[in-house]
PDB file of N, CA and C in Angstrom:
ATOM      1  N   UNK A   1       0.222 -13.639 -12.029  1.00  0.00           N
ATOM      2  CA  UNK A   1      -0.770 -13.705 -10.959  1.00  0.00           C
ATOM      3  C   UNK A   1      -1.214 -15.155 -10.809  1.00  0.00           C
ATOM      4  N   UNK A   2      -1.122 -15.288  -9.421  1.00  0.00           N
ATOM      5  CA  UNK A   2      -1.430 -16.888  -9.220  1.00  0.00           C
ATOM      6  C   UNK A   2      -3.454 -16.992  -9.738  1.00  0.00           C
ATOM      7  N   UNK A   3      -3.778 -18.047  -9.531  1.00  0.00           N
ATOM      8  CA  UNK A   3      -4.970 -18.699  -9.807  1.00  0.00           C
ATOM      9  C   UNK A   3      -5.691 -18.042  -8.674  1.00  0.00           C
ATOM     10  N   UNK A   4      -6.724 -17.838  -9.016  1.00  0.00           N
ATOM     11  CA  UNK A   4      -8.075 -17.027  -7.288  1.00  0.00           C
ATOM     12  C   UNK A   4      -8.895 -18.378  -7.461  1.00  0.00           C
ATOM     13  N   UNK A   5      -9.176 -17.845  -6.338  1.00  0.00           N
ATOM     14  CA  UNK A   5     -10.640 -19.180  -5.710  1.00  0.00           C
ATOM     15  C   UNK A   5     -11.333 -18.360  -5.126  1.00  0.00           C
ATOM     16  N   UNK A   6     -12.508 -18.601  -5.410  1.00  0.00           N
ATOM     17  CA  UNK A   6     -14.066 -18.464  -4.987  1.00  0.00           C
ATOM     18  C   UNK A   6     -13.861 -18.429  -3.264  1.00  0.00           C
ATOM     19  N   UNK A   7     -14.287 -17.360  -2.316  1.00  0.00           N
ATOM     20  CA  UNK A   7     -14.643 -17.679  -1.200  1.00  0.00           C
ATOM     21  C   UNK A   7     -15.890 -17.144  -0.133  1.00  0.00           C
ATOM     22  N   UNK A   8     -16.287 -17.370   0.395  1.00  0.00           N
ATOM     23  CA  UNK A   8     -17.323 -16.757   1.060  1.00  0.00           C
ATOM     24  C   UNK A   8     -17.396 -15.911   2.280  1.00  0.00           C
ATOM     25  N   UNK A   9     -17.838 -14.981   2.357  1.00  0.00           N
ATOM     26  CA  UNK A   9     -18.153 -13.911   3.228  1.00  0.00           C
ATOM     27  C   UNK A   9     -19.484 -14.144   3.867  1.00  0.00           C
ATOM     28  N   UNK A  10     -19.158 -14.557   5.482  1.00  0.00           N
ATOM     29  CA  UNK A  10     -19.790 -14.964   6.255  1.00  0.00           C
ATOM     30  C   UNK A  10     -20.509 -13.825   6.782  1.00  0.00           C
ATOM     31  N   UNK A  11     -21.698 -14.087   7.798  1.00  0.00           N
ATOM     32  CA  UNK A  11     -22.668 -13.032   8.483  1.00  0.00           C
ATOM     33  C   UNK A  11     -21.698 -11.992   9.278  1.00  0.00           C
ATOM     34  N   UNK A  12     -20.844 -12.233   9.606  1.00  0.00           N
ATOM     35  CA  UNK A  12     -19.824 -11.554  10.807  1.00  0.00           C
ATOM     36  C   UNK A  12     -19.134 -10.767   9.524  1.00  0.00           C
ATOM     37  N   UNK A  13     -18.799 -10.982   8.342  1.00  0.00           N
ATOM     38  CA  UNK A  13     -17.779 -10.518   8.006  1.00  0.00           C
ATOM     39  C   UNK A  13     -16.957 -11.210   7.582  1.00  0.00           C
ATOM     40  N   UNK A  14     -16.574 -12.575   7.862  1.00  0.00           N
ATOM     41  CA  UNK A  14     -15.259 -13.012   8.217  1.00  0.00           C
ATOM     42  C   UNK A  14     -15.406 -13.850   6.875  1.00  0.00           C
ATOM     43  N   UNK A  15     -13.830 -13.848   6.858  1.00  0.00           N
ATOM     44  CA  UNK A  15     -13.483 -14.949   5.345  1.00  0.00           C
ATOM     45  C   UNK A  15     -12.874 -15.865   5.942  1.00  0.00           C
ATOM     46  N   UNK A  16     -12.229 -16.929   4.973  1.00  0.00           N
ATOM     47  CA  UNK A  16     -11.433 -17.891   5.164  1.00  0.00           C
ATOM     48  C   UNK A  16     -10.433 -17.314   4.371  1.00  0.00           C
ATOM     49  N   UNK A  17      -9.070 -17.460   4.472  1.00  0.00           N
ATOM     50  CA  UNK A  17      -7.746 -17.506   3.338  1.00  0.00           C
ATOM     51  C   UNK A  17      -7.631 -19.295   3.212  1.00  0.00           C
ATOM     52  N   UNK A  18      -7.712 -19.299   1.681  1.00  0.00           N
ATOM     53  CA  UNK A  18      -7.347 -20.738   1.524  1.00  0.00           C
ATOM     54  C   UNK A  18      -6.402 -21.049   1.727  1.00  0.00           C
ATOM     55  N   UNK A  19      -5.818 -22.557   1.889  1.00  0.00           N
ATOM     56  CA  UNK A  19      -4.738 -23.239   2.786  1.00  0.00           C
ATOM     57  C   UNK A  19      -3.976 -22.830   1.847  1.00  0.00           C
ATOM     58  N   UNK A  20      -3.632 -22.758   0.848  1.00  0.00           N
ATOM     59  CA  UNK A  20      -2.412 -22.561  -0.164  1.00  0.00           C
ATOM     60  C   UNK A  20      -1.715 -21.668   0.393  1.00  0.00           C
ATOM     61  N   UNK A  21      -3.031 -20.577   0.300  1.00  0.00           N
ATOM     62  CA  UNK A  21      -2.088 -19.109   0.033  1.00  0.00           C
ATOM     63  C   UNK A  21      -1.607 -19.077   1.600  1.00  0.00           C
ATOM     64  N   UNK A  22      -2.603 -19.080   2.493  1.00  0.00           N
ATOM     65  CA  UNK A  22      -1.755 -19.368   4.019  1.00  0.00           C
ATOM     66  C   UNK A  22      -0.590 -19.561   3.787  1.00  0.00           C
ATOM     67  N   UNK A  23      -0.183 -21.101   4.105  1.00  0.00           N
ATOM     68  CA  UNK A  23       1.150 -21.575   3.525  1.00  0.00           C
ATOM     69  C   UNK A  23       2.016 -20.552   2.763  1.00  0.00           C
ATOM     70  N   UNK A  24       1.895 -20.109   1.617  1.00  0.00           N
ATOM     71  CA  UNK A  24       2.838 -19.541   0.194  1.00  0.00           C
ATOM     72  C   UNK A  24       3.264 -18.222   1.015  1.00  0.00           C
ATOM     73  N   UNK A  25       2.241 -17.612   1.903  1.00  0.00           N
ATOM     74  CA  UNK A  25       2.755 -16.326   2.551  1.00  0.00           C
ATOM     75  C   UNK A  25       2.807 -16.496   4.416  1.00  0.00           C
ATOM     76  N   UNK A  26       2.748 -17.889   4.135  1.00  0.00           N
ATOM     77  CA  UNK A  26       3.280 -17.955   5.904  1.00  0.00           C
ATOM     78  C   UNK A  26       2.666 -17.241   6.932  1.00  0.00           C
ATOM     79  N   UNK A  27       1.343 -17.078   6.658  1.00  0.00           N
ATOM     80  CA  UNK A  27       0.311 -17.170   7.651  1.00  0.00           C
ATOM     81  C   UNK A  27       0.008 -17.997   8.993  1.00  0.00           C
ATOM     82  N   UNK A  28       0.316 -17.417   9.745  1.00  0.00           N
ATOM     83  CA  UNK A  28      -0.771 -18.857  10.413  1.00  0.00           C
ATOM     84  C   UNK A  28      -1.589 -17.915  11.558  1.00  0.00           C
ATOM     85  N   UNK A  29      -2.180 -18.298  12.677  1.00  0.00           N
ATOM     86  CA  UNK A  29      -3.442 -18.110  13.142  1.00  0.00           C
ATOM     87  C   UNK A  29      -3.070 -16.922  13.794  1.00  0.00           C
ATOM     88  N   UNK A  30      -2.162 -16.741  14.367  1.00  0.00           N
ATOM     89  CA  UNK A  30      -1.406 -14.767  15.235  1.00  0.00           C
ATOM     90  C   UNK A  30      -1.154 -13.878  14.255  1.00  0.00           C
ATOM     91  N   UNK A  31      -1.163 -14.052  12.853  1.00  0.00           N
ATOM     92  CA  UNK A  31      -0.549 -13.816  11.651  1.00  0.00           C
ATOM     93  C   UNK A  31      -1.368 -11.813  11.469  1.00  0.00           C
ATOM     94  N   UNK A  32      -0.752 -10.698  11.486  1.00  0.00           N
ATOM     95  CA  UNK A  32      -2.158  -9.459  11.474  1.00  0.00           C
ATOM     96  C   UNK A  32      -1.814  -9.376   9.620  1.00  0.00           C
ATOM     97  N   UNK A  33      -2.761  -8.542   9.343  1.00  0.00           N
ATOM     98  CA  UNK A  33      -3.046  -8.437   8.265  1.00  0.00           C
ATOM     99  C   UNK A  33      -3.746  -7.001   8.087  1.00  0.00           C
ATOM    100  N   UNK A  34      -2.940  -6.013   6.998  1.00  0.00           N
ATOM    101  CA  UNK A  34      -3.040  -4.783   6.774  1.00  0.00           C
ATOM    102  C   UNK A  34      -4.528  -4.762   5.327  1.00  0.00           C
ATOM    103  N   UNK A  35      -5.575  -4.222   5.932  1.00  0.00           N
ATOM    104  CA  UNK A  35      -6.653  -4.394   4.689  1.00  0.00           C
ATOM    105  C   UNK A  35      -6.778  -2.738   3.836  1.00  0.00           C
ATOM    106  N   UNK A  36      -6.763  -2.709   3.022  1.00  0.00           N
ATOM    107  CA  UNK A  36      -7.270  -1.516   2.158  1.00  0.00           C
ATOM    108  C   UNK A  36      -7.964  -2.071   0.985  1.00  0.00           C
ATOM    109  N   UNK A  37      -8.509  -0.935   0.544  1.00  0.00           N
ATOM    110  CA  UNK A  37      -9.056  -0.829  -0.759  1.00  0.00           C
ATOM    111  C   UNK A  37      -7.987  -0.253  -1.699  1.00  0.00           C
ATOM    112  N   UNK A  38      -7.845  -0.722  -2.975  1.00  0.00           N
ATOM    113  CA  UNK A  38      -6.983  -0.058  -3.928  1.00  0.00           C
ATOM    114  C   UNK A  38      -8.004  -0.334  -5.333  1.00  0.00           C
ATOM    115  N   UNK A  39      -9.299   1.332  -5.527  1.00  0.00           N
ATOM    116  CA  UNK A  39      -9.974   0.826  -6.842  1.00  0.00           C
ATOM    117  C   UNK A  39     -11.271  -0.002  -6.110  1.00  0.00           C
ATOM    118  N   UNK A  40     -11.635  -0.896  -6.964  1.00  0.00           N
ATOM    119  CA  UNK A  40     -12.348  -1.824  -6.600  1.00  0.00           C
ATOM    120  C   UNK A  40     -11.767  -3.447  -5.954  1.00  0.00           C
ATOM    121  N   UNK A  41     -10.199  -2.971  -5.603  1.00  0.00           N
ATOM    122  CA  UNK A  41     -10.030  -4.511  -5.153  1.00  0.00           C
ATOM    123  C   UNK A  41      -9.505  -4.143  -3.646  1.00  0.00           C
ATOM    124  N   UNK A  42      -9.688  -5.364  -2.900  1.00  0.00           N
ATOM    125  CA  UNK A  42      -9.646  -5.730  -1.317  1.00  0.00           C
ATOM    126  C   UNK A  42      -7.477  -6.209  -1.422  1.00  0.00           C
ATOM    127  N   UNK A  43      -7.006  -5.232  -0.988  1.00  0.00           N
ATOM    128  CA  UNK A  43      -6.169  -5.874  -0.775  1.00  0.00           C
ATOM    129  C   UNK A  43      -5.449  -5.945   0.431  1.00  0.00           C
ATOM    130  N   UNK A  44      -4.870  -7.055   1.165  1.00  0.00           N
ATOM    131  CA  UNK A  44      -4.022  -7.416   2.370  1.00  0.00           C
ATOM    132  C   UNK A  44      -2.854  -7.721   2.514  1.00  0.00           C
ATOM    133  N   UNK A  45      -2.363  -7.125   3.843  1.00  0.00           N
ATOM    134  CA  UNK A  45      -0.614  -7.050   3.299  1.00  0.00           C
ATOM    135  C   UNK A  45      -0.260  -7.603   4.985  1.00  0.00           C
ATOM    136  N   UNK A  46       0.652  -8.728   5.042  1.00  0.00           N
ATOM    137  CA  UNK A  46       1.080  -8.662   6.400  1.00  0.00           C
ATOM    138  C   UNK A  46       1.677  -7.552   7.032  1.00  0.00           C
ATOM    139  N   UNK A  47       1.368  -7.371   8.695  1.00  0.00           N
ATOM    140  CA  UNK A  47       1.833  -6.194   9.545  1.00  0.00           C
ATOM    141  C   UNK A  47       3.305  -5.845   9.284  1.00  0.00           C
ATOM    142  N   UNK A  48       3.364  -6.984   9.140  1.00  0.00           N
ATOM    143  CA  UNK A  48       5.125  -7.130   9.909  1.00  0.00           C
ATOM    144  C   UNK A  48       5.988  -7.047   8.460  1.00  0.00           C
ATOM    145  N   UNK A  49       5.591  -6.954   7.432  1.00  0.00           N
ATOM    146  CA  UNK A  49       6.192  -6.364   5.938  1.00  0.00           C
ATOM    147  C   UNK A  49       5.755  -5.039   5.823  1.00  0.00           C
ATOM    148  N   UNK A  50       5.177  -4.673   6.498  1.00  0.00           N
ATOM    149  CA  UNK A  50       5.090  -2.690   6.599  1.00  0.00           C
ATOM    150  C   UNK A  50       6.128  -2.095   6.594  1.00  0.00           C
ATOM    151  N   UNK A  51       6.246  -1.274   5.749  1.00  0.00           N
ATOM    152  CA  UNK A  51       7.475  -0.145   6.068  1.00  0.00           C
ATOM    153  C   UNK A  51       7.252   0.752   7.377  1.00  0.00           C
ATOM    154  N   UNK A  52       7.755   1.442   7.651  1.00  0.00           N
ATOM    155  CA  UNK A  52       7.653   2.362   8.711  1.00  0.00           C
ATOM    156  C   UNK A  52       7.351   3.539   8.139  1.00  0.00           C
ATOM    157  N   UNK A  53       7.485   3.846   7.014  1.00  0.00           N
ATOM    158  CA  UNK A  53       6.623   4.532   6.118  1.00  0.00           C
ATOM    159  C   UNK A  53       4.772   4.391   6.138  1.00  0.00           C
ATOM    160  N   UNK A  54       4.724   3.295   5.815  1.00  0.00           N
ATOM    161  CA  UNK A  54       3.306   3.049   5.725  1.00  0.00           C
ATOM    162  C   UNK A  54       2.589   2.570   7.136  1.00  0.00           C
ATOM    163  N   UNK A  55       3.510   2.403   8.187  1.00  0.00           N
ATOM    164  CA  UNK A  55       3.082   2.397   9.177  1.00  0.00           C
ATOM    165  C   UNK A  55       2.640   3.662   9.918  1.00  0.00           C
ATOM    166  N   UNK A  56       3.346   4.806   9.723  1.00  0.00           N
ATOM    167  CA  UNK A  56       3.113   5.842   9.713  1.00  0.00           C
ATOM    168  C   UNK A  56       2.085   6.436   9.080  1.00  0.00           C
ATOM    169  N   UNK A  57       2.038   6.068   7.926  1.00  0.00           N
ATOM    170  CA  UNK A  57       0.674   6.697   7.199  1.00  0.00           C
ATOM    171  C   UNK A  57      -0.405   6.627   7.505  1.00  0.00           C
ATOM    172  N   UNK A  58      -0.189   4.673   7.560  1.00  0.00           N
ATOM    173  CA  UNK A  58      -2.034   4.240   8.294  1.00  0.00           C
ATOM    174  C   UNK A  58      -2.527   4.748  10.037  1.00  0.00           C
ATOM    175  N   UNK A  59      -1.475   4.707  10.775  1.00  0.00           N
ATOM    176  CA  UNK A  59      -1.584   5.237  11.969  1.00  0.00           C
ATOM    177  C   UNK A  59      -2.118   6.845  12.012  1.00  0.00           C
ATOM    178  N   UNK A  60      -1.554   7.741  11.187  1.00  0.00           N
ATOM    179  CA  UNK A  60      -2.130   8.875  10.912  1.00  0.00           C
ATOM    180  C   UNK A  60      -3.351   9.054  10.482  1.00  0.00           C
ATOM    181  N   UNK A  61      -3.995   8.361   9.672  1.00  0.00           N
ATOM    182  CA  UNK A  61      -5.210   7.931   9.096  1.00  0.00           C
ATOM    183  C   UNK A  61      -6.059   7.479  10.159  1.00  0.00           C
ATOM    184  N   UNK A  62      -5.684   6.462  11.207  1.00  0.00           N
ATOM    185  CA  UNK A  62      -6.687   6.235  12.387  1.00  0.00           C
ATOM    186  C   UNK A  62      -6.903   7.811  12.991  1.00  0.00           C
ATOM    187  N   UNK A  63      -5.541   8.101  13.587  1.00  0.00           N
ATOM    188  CA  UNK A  63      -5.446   9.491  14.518  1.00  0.00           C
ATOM    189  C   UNK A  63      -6.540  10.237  13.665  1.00  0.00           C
ATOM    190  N   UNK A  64      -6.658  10.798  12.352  1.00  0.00           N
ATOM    191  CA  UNK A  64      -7.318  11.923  11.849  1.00  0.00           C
ATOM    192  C   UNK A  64      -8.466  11.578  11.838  1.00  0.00           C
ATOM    193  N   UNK A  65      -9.281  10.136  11.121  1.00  0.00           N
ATOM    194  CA  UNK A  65     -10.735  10.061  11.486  1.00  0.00           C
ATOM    195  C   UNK A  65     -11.101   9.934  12.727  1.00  0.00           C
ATOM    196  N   UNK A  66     -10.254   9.871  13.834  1.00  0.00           N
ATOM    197  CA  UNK A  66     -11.199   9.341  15.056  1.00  0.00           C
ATOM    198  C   UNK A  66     -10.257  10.890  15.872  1.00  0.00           C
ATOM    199  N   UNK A  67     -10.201  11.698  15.147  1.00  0.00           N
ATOM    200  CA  UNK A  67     -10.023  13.206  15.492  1.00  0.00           C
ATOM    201  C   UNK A  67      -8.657  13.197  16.810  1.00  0.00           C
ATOM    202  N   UNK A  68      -8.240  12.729  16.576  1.00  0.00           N
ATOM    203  CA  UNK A  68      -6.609  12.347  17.634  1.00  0.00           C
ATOM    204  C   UNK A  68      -5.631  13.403  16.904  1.00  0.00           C
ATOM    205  N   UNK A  69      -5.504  14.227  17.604  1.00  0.00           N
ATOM    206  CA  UNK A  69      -3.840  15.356  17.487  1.00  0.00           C
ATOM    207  C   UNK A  69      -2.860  14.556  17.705  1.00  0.00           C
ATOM    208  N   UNK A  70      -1.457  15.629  17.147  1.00  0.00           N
ATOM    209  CA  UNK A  70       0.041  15.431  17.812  1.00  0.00           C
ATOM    210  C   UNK A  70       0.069  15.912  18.900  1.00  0.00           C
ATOM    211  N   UNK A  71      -0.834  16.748  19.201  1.00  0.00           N
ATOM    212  CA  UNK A  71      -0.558  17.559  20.619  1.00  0.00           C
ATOM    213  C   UNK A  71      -1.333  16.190  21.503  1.00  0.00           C
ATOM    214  N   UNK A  72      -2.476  15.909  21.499  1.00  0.00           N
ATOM    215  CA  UNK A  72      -3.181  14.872  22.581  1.00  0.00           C
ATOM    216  C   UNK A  72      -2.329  13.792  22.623  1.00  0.00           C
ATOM    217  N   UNK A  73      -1.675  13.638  21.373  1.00  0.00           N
ATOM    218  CA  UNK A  73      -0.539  12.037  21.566  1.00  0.00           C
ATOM    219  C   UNK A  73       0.550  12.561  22.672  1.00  0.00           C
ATOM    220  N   UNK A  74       0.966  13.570  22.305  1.00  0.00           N
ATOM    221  CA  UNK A  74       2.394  13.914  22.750  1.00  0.00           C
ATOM    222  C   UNK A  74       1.797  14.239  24.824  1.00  0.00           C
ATOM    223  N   UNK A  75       0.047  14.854  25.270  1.00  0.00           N
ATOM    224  CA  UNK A  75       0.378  15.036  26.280  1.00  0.00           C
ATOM    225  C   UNK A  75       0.155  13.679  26.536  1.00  0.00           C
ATOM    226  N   UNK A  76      -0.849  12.347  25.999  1.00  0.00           N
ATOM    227  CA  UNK A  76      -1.032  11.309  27.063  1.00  0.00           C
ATOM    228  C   UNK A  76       0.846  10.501  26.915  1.00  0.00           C
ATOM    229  N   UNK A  77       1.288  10.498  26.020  1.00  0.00           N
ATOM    230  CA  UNK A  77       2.972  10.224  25.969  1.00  0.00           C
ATOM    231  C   UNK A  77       3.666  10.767  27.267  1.00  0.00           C
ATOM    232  N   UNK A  78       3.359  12.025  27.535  1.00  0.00           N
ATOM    233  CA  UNK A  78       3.797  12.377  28.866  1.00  0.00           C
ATOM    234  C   UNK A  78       3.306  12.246  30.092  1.00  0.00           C
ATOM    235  N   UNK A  79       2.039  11.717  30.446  1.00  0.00           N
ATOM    236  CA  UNK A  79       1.565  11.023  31.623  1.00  0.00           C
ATOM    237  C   UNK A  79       1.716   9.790  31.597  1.00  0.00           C
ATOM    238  N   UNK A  80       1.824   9.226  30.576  1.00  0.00           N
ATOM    239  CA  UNK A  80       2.494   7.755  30.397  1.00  0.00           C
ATOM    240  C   UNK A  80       3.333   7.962  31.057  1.00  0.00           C
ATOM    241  N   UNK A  81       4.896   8.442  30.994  1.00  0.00           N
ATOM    242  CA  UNK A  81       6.314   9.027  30.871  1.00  0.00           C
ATOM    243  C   UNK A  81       6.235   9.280  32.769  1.00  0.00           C
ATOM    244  N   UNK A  82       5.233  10.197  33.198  1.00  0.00           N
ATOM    245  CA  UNK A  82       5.256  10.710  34.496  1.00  0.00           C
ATOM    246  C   UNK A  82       4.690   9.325  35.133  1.00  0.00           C
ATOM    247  N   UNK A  83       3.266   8.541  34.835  1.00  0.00           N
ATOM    248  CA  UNK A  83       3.536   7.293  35.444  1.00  0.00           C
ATOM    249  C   UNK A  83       4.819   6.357  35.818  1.00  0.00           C
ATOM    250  N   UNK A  84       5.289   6.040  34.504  1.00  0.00           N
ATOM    251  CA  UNK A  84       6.415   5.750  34.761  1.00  0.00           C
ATOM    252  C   UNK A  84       7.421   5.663  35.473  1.00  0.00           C
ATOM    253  N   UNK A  85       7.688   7.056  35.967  1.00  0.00           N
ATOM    254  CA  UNK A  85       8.376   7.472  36.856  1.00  0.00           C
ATOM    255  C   UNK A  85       8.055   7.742  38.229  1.00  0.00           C
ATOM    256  N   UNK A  86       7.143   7.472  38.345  1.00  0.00           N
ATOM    257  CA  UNK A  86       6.257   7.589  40.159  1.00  0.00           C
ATOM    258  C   UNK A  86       5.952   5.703  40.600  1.00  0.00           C
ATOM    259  N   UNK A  87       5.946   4.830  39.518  1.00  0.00           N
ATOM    260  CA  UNK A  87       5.957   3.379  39.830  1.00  0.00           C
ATOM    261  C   UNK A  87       7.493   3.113  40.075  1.00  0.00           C
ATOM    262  N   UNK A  88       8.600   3.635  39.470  1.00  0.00           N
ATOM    263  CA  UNK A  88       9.818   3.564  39.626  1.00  0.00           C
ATOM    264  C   UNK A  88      10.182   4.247  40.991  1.00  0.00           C
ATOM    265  N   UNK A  89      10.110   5.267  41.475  1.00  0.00           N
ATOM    266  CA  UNK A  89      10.092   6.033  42.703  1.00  0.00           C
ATOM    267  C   UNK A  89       9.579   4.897  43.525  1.00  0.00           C
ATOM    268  N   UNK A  90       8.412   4.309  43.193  1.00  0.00           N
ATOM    269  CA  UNK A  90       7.357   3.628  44.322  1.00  0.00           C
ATOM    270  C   UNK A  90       8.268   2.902  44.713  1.00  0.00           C
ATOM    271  N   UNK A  91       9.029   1.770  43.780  1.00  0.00           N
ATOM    272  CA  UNK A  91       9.426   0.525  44.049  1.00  0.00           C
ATOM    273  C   UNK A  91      10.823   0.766  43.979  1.00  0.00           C
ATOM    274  N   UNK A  92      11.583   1.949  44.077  1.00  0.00           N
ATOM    275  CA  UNK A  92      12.964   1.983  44.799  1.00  0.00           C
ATOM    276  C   UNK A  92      13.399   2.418  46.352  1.00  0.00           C
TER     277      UNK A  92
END
């Protein structure tokens, strides 16, 4: 385990990542970042090293606390789908 540094948690919330670790994991400012708790520690994982496994998981986890079905995904998926196809109609 590399060396930790001390950092501060501002009124908003917000941290800094020190320049190192930026750098060492190729951060930079568009960079998303996956947060959980594991225990008592804060840990962050870039988006874009997600499995599709765990992308799946955490997405399910939004859907269930904020009370979102497969059925409500699957009908706005299909008015998406029917938009789709009436802007395509429009403009042929």
């Amino acid at each position: 385990m590399s060396d930790g540094e001390i950092i501060k948690v501002t009124s908003k919330g917000q941290i800094t990542i020190p320049a190192k670790i930026r750098r060492s994991l190729s951060l930079d400012r568009d960079s998303y970042l996956y947060v959980t708790m594991a225990g008592g520690l804060l840990v962050m994982r870039k988006v874009d090293e997600l499995s599709l496994d765990e992308i799946s998981a955490v997405l399910g986890a939004v859907a269930e606390e904020r009370g979102v079905t497969r059925e409500l995904l699957l009908e706005e998926a299909e008015r998406a789908r029917e938009r789709l196809m009436e802007e395509r109609d429009v403009g042929a």
